[in-house]
Protein backbone atom coordinates (compact mmCIF):
# COMPACT_ATOMS: atom_id res chain seq x y z
CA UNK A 1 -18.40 9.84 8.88
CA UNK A 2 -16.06 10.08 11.60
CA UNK A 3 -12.89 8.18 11.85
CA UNK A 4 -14.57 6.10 15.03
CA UNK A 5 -17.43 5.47 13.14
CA UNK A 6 -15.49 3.70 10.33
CA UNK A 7 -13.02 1.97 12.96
CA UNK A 8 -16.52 0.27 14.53
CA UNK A 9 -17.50 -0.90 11.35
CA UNK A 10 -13.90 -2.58 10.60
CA UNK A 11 -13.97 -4.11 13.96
CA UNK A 12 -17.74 -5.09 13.16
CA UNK A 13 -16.63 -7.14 10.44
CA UNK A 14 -13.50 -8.52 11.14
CA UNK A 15 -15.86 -10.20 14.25
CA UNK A 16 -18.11 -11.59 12.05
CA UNK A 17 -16.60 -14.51 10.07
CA UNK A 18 -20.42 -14.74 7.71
CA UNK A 19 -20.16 -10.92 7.11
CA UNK A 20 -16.58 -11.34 5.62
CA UNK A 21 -17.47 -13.87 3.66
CA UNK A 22 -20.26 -11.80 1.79
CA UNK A 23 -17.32 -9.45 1.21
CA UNK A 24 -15.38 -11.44 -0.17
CA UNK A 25 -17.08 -12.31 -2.58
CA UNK A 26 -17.26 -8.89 -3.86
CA UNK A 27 -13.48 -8.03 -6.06
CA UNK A 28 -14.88 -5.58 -7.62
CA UNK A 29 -14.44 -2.26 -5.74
CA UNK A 30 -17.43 -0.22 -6.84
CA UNK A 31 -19.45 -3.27 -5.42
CA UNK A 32 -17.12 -3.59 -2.41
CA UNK A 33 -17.98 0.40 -1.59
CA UNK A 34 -21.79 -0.32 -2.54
CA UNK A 35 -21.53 -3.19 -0.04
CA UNK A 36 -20.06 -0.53 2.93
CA UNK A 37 -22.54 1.24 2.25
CA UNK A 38 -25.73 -0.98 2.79
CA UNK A 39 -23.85 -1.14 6.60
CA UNK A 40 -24.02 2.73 7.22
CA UNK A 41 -20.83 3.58 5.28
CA UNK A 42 -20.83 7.21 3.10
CA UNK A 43 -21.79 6.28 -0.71
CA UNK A 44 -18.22 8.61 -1.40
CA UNK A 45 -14.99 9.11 -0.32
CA UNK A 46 -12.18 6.88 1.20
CA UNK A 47 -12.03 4.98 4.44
CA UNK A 48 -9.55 6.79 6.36
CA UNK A 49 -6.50 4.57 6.18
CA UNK A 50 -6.74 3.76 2.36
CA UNK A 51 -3.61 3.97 0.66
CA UNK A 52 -4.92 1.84 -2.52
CA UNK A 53 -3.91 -0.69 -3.84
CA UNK A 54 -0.36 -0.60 -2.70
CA UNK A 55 -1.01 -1.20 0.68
CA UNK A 56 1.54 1.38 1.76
CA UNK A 57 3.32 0.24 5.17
CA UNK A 58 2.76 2.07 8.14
CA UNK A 59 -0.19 3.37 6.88
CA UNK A 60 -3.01 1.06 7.70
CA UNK A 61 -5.32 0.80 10.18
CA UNK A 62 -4.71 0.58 13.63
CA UNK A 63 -3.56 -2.74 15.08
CA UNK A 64 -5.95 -4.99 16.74
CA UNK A 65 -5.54 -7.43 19.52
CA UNK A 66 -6.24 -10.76 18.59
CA UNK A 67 -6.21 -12.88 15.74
CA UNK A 68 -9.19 -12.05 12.76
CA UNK A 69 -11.83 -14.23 13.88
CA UNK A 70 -13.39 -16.87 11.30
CA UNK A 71 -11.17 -19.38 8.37
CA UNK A 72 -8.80 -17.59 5.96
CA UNK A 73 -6.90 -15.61 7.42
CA UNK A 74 -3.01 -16.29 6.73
CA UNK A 75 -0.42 -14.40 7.70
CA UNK A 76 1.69 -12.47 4.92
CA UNK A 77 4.47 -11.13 6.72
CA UNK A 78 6.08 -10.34 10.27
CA UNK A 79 8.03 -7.40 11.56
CA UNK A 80 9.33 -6.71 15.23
CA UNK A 81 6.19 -5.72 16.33
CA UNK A 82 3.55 -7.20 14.16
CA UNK A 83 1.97 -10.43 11.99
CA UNK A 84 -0.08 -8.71 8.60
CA UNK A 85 -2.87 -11.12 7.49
CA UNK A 86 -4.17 -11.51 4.72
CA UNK A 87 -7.93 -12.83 3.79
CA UNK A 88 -7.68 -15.39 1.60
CA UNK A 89 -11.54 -16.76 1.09
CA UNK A 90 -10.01 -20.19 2.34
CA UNK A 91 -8.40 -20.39 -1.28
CA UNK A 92 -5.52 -22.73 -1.63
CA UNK A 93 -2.55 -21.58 -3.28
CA UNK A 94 -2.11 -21.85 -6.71
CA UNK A 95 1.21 -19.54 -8.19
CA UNK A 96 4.39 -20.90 -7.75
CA UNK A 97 5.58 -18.53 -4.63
CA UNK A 98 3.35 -18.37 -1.94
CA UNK A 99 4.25 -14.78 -2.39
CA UNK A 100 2.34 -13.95 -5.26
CA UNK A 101 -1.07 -15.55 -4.48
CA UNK A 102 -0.69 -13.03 -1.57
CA UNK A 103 -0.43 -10.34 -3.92
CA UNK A 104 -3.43 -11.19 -5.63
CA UNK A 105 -5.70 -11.90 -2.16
CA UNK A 106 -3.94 -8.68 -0.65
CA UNK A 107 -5.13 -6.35 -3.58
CA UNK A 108 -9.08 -7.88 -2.42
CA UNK A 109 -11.13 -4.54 -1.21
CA UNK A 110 -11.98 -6.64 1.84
CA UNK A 111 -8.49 -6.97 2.59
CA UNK A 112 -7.58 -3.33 1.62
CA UNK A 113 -10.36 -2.32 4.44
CA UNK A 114 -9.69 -4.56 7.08
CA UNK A 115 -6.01 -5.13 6.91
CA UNK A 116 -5.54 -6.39 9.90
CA UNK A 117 -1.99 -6.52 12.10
CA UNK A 118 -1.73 -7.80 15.41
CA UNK A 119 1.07 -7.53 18.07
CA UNK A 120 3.58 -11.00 18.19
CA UNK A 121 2.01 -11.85 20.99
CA UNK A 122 -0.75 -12.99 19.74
CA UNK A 123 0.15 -15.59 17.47
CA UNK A 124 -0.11 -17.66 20.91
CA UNK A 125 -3.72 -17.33 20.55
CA UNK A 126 -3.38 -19.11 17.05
CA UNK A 127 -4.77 -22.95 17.27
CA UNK A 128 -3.17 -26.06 16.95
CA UNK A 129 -2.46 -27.56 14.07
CA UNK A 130 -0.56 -30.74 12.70
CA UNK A 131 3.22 -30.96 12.19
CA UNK A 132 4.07 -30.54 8.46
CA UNK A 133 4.45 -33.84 6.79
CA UNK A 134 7.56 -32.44 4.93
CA UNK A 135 9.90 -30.25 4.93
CA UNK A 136 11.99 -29.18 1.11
CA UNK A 137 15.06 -27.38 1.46
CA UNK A 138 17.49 -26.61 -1.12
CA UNK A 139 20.37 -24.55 -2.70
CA UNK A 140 18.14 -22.67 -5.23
CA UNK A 141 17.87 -23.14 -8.63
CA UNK A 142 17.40 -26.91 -8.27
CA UNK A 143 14.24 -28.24 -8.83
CA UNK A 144 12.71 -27.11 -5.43
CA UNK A 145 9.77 -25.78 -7.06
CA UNK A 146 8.87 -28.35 -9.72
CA UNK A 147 9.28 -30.86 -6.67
CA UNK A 148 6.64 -28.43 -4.55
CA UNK A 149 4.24 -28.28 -7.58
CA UNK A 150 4.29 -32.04 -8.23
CA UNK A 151 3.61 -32.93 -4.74
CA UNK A 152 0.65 -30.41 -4.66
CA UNK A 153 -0.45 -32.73 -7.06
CA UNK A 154 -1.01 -35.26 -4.52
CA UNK A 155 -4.41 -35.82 -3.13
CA UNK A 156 -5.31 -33.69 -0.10
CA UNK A 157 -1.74 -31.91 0.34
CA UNK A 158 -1.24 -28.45 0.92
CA UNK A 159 1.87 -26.90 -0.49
CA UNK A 160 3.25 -23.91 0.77
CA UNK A 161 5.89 -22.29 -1.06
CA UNK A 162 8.61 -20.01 0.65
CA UNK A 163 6.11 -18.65 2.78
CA UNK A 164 7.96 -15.09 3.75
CA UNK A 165 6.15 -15.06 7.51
CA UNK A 166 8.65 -18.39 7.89
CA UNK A 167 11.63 -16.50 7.28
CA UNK A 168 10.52 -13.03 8.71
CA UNK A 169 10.27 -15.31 12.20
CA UNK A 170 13.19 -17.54 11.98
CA UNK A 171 15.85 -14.08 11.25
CA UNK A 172 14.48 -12.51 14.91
CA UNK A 173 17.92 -13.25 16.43
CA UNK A 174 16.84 -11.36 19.37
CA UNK A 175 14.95 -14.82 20.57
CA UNK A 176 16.42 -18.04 21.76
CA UNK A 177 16.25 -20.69 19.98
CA UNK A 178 12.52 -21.73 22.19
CA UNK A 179 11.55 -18.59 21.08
CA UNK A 180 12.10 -18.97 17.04
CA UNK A 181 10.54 -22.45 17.45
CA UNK A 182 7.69 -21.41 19.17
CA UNK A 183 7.20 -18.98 16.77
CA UNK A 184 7.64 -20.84 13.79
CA UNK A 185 4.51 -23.22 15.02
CA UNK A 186 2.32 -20.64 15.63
CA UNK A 187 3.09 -19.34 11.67
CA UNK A 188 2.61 -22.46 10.01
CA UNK A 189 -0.49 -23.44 11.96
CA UNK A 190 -2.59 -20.36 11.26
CA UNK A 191 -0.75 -20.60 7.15
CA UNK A 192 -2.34 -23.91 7.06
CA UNK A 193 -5.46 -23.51 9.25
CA UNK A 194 -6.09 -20.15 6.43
CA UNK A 195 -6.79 -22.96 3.14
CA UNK A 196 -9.30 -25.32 4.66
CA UNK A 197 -8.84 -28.87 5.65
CA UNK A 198 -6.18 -30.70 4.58
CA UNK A 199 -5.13 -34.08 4.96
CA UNK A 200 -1.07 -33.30 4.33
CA UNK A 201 1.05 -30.06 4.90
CA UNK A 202 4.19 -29.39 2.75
CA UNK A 203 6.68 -26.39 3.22
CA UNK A 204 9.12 -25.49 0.48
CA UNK A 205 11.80 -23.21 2.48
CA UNK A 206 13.78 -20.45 1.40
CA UNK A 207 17.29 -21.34 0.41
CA UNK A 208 18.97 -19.71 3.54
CA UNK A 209 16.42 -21.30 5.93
CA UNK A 210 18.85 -24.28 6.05
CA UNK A 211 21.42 -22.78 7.94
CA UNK A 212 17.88 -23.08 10.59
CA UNK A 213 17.70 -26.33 10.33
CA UNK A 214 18.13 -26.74 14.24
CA UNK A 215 15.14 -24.43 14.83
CA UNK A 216 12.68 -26.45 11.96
CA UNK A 217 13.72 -29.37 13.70
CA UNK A 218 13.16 -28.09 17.62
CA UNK A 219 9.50 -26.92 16.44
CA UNK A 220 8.84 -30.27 14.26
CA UNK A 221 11.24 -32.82 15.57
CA UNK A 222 9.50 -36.34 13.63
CA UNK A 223 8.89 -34.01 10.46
CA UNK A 224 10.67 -35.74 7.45
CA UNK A 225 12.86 -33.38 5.01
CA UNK A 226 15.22 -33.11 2.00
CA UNK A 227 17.94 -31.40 0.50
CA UNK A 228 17.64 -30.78 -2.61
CA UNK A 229 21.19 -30.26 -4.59
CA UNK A 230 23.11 -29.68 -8.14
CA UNK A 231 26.01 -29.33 -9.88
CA UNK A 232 27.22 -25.84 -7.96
CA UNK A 233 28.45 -24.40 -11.22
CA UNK A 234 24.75 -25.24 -12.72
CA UNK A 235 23.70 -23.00 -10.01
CA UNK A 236 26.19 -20.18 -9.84
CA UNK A 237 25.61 -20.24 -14.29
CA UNK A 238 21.68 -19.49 -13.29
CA UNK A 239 22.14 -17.20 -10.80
CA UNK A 240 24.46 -15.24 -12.96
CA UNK A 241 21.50 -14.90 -15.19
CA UNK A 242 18.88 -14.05 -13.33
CA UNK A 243 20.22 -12.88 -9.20
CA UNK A 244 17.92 -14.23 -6.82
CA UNK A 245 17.19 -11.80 -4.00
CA UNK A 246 18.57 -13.35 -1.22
CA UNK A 247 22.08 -14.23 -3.42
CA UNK A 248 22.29 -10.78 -3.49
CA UNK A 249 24.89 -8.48 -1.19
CA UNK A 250 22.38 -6.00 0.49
CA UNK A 251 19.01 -7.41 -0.22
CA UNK A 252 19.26 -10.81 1.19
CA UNK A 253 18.58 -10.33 5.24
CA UNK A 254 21.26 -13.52 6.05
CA UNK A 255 24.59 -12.27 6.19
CA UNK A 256 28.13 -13.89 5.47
CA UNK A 257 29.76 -15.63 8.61
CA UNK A 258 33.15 -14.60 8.92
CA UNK A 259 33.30 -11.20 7.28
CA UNK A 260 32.29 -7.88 7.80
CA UNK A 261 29.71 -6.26 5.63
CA UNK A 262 32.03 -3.77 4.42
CA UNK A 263 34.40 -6.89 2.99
CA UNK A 264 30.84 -8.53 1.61
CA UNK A 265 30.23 -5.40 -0.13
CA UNK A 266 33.50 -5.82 -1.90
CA UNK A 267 32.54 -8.90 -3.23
CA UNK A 268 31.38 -9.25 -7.13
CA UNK A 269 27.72 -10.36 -7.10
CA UNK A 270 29.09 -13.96 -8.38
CA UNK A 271 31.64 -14.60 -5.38
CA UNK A 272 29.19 -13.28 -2.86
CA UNK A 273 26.40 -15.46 -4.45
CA UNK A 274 28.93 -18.44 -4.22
CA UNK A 275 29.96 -18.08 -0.63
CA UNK A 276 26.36 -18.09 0.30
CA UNK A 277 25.76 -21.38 -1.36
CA UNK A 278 28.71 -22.33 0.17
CA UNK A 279 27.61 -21.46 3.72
CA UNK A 280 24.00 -22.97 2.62
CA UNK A 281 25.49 -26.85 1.40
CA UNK A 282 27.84 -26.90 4.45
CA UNK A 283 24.56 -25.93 6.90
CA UNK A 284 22.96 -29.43 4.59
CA UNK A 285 25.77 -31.33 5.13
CA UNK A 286 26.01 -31.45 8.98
CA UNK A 287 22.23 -31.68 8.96
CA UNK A 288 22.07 -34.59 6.80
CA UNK A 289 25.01 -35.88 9.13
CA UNK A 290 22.48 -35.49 11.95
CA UNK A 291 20.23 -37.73 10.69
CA UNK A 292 16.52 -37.35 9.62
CA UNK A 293 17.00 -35.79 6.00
CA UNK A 294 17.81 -37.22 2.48
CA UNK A 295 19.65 -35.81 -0.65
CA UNK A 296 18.07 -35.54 -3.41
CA UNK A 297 20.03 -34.68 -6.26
CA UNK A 298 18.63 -32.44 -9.35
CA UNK A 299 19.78 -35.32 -11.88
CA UNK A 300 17.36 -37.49 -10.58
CA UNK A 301 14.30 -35.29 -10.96
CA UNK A 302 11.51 -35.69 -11.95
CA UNK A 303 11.47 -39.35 -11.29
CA UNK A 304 12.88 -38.84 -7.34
CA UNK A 305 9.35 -37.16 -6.40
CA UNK A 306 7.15 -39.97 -7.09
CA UNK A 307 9.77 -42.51 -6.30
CA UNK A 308 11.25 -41.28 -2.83
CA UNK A 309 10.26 -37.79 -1.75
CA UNK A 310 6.37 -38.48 -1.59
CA UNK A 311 6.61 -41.85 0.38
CA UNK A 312 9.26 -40.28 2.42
CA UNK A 313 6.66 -37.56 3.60
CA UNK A 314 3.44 -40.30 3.44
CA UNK A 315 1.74 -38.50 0.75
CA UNK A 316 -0.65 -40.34 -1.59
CA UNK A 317 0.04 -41.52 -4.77
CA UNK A 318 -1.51 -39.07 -7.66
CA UNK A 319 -0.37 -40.82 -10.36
CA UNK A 320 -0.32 -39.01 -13.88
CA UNK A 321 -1.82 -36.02 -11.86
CA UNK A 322 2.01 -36.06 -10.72
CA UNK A 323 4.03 -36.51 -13.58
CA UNK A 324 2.09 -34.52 -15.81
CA UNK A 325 3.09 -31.55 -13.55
CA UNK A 326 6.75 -32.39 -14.09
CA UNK A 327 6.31 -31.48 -18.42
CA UNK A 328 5.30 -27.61 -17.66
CA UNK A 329 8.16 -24.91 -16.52
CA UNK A 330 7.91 -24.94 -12.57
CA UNK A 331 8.02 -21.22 -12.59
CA UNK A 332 5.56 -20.63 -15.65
CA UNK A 333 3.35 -23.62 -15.31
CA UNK A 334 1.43 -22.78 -18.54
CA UNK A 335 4.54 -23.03 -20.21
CA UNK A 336 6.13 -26.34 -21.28
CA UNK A 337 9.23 -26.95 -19.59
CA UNK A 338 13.08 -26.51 -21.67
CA UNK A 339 16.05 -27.07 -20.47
CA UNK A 340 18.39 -23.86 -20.45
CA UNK A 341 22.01 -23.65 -20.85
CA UNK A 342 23.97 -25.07 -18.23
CA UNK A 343 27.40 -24.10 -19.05
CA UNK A 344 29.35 -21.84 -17.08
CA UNK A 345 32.23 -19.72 -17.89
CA UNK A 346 35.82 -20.37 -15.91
CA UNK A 347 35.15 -17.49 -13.32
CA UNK A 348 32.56 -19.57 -12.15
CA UNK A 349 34.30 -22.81 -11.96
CA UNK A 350 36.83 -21.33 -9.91
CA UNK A 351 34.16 -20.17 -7.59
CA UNK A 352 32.41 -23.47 -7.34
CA UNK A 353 35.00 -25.23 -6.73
CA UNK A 354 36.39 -23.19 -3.65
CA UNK A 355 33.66 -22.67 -1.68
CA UNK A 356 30.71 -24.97 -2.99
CA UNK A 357 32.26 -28.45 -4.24
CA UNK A 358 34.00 -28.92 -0.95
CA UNK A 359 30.84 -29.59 1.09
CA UNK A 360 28.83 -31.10 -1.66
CA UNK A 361 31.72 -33.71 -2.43
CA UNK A 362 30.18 -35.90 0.31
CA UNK A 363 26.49 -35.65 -1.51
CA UNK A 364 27.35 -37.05 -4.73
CA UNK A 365 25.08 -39.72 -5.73
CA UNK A 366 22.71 -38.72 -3.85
């Protein structure tokens, strides 16, 4: 079977919104193949851009020029030239990160065969949808995602978690501001278009997206949103644990203001994690001064959710639904929730106190 021939039957199906469907339904991949095969496929061999399950980039099929036709379709990530989707059999998402429910839809044989990229341009071609009804931001490692798994307790509301497309959009400092905005509406309409109807939208941020504030705010301007906050040694003592990505020198995409990357390289990882959360909280601080956003300390989680965030964004009431979401670990929701350790040695008092407590003075209370 000639490449061509197996290109025409990708295109076939990606055009026919039924036919995927029928696919989908198929994980397993001996059925998947036996499926190909009932449309004119060979019974052996791989399709010509198969690079298993890995999903090697730069080694899929070739880009097509418009959106996949037919519900499902999100979009997992953007680089300068192109937005990846991502089938996801209009399934909302359950796992904590948005991230890892694309994992498991990614590693689908239908996705594996179609995988589907389309120039930037044509996210302009993505429909309309509704302005989020919230916006979470946050400092890390403060209650962000217990708050996003309560609310997606509430009836009808979609919660999307740290969606990477977001932040793959809003670092393109080659746009103007428009530009980013623009973009970031055409990314969350087709990420909530993908799960079905819903009657309420939530987006839980990356930490560093609050330094965009001014672009989340541009694209939905009557969008409520919070900051979530905690004590910045409580934060700095769980980061030494466990280093999130983006607190880390040379894997987070956000640099420093101020230095060079030669001096943030000289940083240990706990002073360079600091001065990010510093640069984070002040970004909060002159939003909140703005007007249009709340504080919401840690300290008064879980009770803050049903009490102020969810009327704050119009959600529904969901009751028990809600609270009983706020007894299981927000990161291991089979797992009942225990409080860890807290305490923090001097090294990291010192830090919090130099480049954290200063901005978060104003917050306290909150």
């Amino acid at each position: 079977m000639s490449v061509q021939t197996w290109l025409d039957l990708r295109a076939r199906v990606l055009a026919d919104p039924a036919l995927q469907v029928r696919l989908w339904a198929l994980p397993d991949p001996a059925g998947f193949r036996a499926a190909l095969t009932d449309l004119g496929a060979p019974a052996e061999g791989p399709w010509p851009w198969d690079t298993g399950p890995l999903r090697l980039p730069g080694r899929g099929a070739p880009p097509v020029g418009a959106p996949p036709a037919g519900p499902g379709w999100t979009i997992a990530t953007l680089d300068f030239a192109f937005a990846h989707w991502v089938q996801t059999g209009g399934e909302a998402p359950t796992a904590p990160f948005y991230g890892s429910d694309l994992l498991a839809w990614g590693a689908r044989p239908l996705n594996r065969f179609l995988d589907p990229r389309t120039p930037l341009e044509a996210l302009a071609a993505v429909a309309e949808q509704p302005a989020p009804d919230g916006l979470i931001f946050h400092m890390s490692r403060c209650g962000s995602t217990l708050v996003g798994n309560m609310l997606a307790a509430a009836p009808g509301t979609l919660v999307l978690s740290e969606p990477r497309a977001i932040g793959d959009g809003l670092r393109r400092v080659d746009l103007d501001e428009a530009q980013r905005a623009a973009r970031l509406r055409a990314v969350v309409a087709a990420l909530r278009a993908a799960h079905g109807p819903a009657a309420h939208c939530v987006i839980k941020t990356e930490a560093w997206s609050m330094v965009d504030l001014a672009i989340f705010r541009r694209a939905f301007p009557a969008t409520p949103w919070i900051f979530l906050h905690r004590a910045p040694v409580e934060v700095l003592a769980s980061q030494a644990r466990l280093r999130a990505p983006e607190m880390t020198f040379g894997m987070s995409d956000s640099p420093l203001p101020g230095i060079s990357p030669q001096e943030a390289a000289g940083l240990s990882p706990d002073d360079y994690c600091a001065q990010s959360l510093g640069v984070i909280c002040a970004a909060a601080v002159a939003g909140l001064r703005q007007g249009g956003g709340e504080a919401i300390a840690y300290d008064s989680l879980p009770g803050a959710v049903a009490g102020r965030i969810a009327p704050l964004f119009g959600l529904p009431e969901a009751g028990e639904a809600m609270t009983e979401r706020a007894t299981f670990d927000a990161k291991r929701p089979g797992e009942r929730f225990r409080a860890a350790d807290a305490s923090a040695d001097p090294g990291l008092q010192i830090l919090a106190a130099k480049w954290i407590n200063p901005s978060l003075a104003t917050l306290s209370g909150s």
